[in-house]
PDB file of N, CA and C in Angstrom:
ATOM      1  N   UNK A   1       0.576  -9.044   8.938  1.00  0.00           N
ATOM      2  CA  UNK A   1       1.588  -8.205   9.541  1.00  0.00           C
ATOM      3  C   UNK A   1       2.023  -7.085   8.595  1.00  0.00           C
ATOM      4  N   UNK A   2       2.426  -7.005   7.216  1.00  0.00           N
ATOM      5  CA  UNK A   2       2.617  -6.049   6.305  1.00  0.00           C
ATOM      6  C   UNK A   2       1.877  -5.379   6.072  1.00  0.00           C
ATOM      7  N   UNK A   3       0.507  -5.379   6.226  1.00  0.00           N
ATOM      8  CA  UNK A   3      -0.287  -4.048   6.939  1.00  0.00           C
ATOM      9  C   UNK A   3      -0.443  -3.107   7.686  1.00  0.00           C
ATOM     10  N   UNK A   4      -0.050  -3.741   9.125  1.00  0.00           N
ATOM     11  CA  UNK A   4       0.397  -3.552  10.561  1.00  0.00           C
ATOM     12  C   UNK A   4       1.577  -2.436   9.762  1.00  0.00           C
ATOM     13  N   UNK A   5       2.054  -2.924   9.140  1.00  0.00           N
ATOM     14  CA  UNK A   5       3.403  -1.903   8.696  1.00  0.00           C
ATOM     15  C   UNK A   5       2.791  -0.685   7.917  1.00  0.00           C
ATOM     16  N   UNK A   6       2.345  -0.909   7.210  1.00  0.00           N
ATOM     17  CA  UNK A   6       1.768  -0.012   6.045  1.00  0.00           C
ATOM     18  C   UNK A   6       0.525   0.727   6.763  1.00  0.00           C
ATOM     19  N   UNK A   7      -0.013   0.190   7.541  1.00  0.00           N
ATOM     20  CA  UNK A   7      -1.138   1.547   8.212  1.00  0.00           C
ATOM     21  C   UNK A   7      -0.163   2.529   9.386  1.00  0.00           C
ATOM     22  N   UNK A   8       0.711   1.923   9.938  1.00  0.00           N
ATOM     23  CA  UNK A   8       2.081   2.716  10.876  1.00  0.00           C
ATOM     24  C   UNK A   8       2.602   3.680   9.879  1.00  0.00           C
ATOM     25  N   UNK A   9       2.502   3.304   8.587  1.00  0.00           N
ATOM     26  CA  UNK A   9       3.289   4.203   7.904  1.00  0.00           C
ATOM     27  C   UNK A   9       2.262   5.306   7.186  1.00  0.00           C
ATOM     28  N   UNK A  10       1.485   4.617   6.902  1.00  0.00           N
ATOM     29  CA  UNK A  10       0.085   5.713   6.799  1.00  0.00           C
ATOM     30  C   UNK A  10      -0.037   6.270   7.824  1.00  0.00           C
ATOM     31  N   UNK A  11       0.103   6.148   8.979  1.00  0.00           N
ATOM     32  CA  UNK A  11      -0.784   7.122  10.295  1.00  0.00           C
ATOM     33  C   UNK A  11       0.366   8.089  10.553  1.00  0.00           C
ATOM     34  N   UNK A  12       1.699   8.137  10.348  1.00  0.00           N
ATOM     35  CA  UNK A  12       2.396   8.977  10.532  1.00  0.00           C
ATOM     36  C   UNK A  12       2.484  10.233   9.003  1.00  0.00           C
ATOM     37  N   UNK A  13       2.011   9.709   8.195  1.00  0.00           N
ATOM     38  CA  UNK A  13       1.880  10.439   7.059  1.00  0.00           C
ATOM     39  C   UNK A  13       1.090  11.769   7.036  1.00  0.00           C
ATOM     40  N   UNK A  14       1.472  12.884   6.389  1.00  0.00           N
ATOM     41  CA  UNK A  14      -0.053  13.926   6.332  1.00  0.00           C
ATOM     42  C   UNK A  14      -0.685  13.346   5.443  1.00  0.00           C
ATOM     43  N   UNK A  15      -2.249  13.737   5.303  1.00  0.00           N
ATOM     44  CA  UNK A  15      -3.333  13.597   4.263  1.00  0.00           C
ATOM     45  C   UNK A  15      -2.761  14.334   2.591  1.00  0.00           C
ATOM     46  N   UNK A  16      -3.246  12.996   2.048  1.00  0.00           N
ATOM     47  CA  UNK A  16      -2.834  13.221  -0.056  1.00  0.00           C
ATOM     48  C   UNK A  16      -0.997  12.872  -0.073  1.00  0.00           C
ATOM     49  N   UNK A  17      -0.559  12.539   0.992  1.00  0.00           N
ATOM     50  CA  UNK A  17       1.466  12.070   1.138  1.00  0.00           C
ATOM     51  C   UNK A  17       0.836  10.877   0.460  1.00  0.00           C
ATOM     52  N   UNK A  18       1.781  10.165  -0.750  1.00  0.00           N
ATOM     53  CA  UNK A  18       1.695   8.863  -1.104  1.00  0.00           C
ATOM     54  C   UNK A  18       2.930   8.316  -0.823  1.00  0.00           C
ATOM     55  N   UNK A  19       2.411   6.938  -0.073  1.00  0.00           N
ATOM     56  CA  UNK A  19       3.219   6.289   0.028  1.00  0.00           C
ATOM     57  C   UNK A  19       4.044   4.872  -0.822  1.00  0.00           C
ATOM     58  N   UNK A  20       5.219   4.658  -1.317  1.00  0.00           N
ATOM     59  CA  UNK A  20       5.688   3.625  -1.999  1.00  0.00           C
ATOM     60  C   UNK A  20       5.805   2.350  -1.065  1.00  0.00           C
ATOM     61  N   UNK A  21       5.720   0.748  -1.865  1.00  0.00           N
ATOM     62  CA  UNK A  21       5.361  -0.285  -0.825  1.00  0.00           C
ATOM     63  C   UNK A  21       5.819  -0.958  -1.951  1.00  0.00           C
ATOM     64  N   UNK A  22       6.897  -2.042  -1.623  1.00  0.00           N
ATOM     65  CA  UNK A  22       7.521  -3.116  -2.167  1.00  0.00           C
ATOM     66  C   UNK A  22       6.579  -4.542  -1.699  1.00  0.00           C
ATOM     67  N   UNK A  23       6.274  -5.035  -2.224  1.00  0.00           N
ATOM     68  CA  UNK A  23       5.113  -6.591  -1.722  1.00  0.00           C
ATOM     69  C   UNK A  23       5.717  -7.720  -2.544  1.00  0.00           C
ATOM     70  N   UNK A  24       5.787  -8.513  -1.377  1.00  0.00           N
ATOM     71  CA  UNK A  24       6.305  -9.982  -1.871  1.00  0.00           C
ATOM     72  C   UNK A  24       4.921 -11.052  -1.200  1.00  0.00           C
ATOM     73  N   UNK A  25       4.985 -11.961  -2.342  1.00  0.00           N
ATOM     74  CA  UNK A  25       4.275 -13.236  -1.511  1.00  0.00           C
ATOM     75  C   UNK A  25       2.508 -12.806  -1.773  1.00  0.00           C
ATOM     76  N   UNK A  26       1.745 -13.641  -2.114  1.00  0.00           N
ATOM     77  CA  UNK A  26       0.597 -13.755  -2.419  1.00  0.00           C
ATOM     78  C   UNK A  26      -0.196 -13.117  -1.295  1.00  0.00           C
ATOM     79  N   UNK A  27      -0.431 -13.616  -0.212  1.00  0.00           N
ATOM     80  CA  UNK A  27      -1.211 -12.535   0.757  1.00  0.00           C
ATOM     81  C   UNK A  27      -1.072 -11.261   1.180  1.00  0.00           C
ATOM     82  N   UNK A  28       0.398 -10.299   0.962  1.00  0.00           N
ATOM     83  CA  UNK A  28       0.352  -8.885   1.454  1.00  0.00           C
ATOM     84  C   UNK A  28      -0.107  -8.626  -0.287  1.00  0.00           C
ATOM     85  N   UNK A  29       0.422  -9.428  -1.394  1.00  0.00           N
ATOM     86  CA  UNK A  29      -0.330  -8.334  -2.789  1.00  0.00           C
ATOM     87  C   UNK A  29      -1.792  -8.483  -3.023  1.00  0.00           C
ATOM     88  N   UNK A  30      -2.679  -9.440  -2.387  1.00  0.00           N
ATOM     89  CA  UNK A  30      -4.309  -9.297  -2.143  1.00  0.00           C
ATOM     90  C   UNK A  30      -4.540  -8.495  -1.139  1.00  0.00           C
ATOM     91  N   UNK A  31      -4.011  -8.518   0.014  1.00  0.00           N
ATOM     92  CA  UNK A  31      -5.083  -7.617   1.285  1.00  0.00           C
ATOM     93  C   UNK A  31      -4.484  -6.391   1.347  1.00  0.00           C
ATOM     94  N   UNK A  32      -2.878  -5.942   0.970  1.00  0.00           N
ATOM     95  CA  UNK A  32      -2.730  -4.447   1.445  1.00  0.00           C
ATOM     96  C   UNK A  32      -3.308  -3.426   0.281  1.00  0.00           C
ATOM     97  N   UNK A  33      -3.552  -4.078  -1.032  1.00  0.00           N
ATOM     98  CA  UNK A  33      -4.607  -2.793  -1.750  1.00  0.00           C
ATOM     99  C   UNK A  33      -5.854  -2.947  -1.125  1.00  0.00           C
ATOM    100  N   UNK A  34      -6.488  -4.410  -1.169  1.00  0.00           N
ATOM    101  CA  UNK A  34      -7.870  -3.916  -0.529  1.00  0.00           C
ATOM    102  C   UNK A  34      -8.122  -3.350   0.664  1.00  0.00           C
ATOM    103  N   UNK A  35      -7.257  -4.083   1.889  1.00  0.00           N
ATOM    104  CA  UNK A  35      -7.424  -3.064   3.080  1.00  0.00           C
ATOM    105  C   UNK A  35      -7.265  -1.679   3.168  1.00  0.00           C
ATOM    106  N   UNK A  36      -6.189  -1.171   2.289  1.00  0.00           N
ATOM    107  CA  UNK A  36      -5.787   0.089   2.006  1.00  0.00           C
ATOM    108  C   UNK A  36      -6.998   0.906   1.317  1.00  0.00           C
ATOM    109  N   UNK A  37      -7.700   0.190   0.405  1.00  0.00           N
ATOM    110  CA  UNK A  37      -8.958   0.838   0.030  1.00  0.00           C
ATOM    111  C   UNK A  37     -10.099   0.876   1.251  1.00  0.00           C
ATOM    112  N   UNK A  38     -10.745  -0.194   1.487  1.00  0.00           N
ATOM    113  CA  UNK A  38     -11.494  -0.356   2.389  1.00  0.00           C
ATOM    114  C   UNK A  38     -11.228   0.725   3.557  1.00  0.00           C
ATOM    115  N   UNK A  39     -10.011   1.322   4.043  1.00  0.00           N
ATOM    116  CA  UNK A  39     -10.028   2.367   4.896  1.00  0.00           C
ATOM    117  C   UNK A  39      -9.944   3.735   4.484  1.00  0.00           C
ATOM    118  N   UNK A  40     -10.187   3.874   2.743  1.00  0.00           N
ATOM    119  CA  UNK A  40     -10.194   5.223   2.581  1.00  0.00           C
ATOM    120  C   UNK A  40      -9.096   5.695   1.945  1.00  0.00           C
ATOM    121  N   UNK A  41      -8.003   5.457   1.925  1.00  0.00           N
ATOM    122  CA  UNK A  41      -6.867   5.414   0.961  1.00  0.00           C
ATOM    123  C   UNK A  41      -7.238   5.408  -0.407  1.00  0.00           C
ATOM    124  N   UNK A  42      -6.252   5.636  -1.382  1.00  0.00           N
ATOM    125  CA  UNK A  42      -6.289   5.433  -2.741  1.00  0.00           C
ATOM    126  C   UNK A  42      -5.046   4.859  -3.388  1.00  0.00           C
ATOM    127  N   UNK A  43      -5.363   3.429  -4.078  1.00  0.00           N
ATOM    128  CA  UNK A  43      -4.562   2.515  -4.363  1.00  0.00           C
ATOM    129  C   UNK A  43      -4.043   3.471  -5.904  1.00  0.00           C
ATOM    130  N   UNK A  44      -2.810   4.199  -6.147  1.00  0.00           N
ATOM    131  CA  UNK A  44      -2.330   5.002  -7.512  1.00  0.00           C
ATOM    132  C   UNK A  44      -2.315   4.322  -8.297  1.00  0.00           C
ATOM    133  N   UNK A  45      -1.137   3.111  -8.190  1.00  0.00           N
ATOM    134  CA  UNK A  45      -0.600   2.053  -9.186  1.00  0.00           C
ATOM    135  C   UNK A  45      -0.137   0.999  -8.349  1.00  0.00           C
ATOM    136  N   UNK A  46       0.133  -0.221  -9.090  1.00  0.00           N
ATOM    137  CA  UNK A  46       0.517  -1.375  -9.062  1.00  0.00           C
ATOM    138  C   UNK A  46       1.513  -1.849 -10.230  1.00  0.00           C
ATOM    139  N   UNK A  47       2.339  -2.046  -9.748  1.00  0.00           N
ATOM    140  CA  UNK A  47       3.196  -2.262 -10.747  1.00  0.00           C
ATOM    141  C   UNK A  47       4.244  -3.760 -10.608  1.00  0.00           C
ATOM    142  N   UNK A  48       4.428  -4.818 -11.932  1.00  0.00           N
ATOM    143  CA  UNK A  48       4.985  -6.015 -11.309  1.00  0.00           C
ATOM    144  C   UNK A  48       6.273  -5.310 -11.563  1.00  0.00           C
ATOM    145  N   UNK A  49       7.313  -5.629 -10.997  1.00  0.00           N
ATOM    146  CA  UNK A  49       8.863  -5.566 -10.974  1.00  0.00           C
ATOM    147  C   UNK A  49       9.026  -6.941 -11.361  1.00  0.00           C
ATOM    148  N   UNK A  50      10.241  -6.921 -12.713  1.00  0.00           N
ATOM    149  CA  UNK A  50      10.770  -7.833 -12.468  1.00  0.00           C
ATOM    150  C   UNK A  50      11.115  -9.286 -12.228  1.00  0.00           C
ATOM    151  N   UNK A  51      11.302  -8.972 -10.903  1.00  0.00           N
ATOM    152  CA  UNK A  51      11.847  -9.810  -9.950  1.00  0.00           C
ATOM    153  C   UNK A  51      10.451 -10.183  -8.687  1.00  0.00           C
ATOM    154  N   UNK A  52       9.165  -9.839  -9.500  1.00  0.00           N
ATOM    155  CA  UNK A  52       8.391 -10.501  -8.832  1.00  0.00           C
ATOM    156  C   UNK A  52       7.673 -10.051  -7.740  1.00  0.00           C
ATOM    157  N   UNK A  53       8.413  -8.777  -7.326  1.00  0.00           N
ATOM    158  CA  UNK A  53       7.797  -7.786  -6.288  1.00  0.00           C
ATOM    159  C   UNK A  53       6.844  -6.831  -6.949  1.00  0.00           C
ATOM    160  N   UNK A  54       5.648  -6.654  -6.244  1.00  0.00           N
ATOM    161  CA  UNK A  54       4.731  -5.372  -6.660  1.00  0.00           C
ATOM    162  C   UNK A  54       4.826  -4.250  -5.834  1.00  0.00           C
ATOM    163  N   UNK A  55       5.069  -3.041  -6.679  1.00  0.00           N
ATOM    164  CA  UNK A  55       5.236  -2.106  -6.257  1.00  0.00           C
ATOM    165  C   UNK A  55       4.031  -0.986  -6.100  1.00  0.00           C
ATOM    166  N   UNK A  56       3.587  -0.647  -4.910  1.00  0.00           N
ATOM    167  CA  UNK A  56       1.929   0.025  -4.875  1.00  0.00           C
ATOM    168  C   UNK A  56       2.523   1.341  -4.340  1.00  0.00           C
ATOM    169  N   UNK A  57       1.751   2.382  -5.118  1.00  0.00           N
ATOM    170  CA  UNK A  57       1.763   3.993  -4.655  1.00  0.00           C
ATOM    171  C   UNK A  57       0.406   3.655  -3.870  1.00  0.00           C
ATOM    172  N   UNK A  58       0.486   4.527  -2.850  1.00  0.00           N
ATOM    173  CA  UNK A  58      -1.411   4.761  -1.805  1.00  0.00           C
ATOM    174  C   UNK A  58      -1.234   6.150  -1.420  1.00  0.00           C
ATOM    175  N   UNK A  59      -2.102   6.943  -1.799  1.00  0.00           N
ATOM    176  CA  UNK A  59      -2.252   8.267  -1.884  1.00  0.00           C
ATOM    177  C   UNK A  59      -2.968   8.211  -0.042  1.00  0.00           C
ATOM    178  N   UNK A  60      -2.421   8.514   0.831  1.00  0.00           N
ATOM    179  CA  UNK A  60      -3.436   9.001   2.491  1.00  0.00           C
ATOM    180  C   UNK A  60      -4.636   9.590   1.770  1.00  0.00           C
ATOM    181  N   UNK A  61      -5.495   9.087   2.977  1.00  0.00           N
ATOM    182  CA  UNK A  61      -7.088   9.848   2.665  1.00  0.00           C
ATOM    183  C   UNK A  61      -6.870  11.169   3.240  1.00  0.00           C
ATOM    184  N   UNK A  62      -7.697  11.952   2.326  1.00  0.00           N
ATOM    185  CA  UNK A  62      -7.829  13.466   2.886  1.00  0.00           C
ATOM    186  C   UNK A  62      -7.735  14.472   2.361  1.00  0.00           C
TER     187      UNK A  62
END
């Protein structure tokens, strides 16, 4: 489902807009960089916070 979110928020984006993404919990911090790659995106950074949340820049393809 936190994909579902994050490609909604990609598709309203223009092309090279990066978007910021707070990730909790073991399955959205494995599949939303790779899915995000796998469709052409560019994963900037990853960063741990803290408090356990990863924080991902994704540059839109284009």
């Amino acid at each position: 489902m936190t994909f579902v979110r994050t490609r909604l928020a990609l598709d309203r984006m223009q092309p090279g807009q990066v978007l910021r993404l707070a990730l909790k919990g073991e399955e959205p911090r494995r599949n939303v960089p790779r899915t995000a790659t796998e469709q052409g995106h560019t994963v900037l950074s990853a960063t741990e916070a803290p408090d356990g949340v990863l924080v991902l820049l994704i540059r839109k393809k284009g």
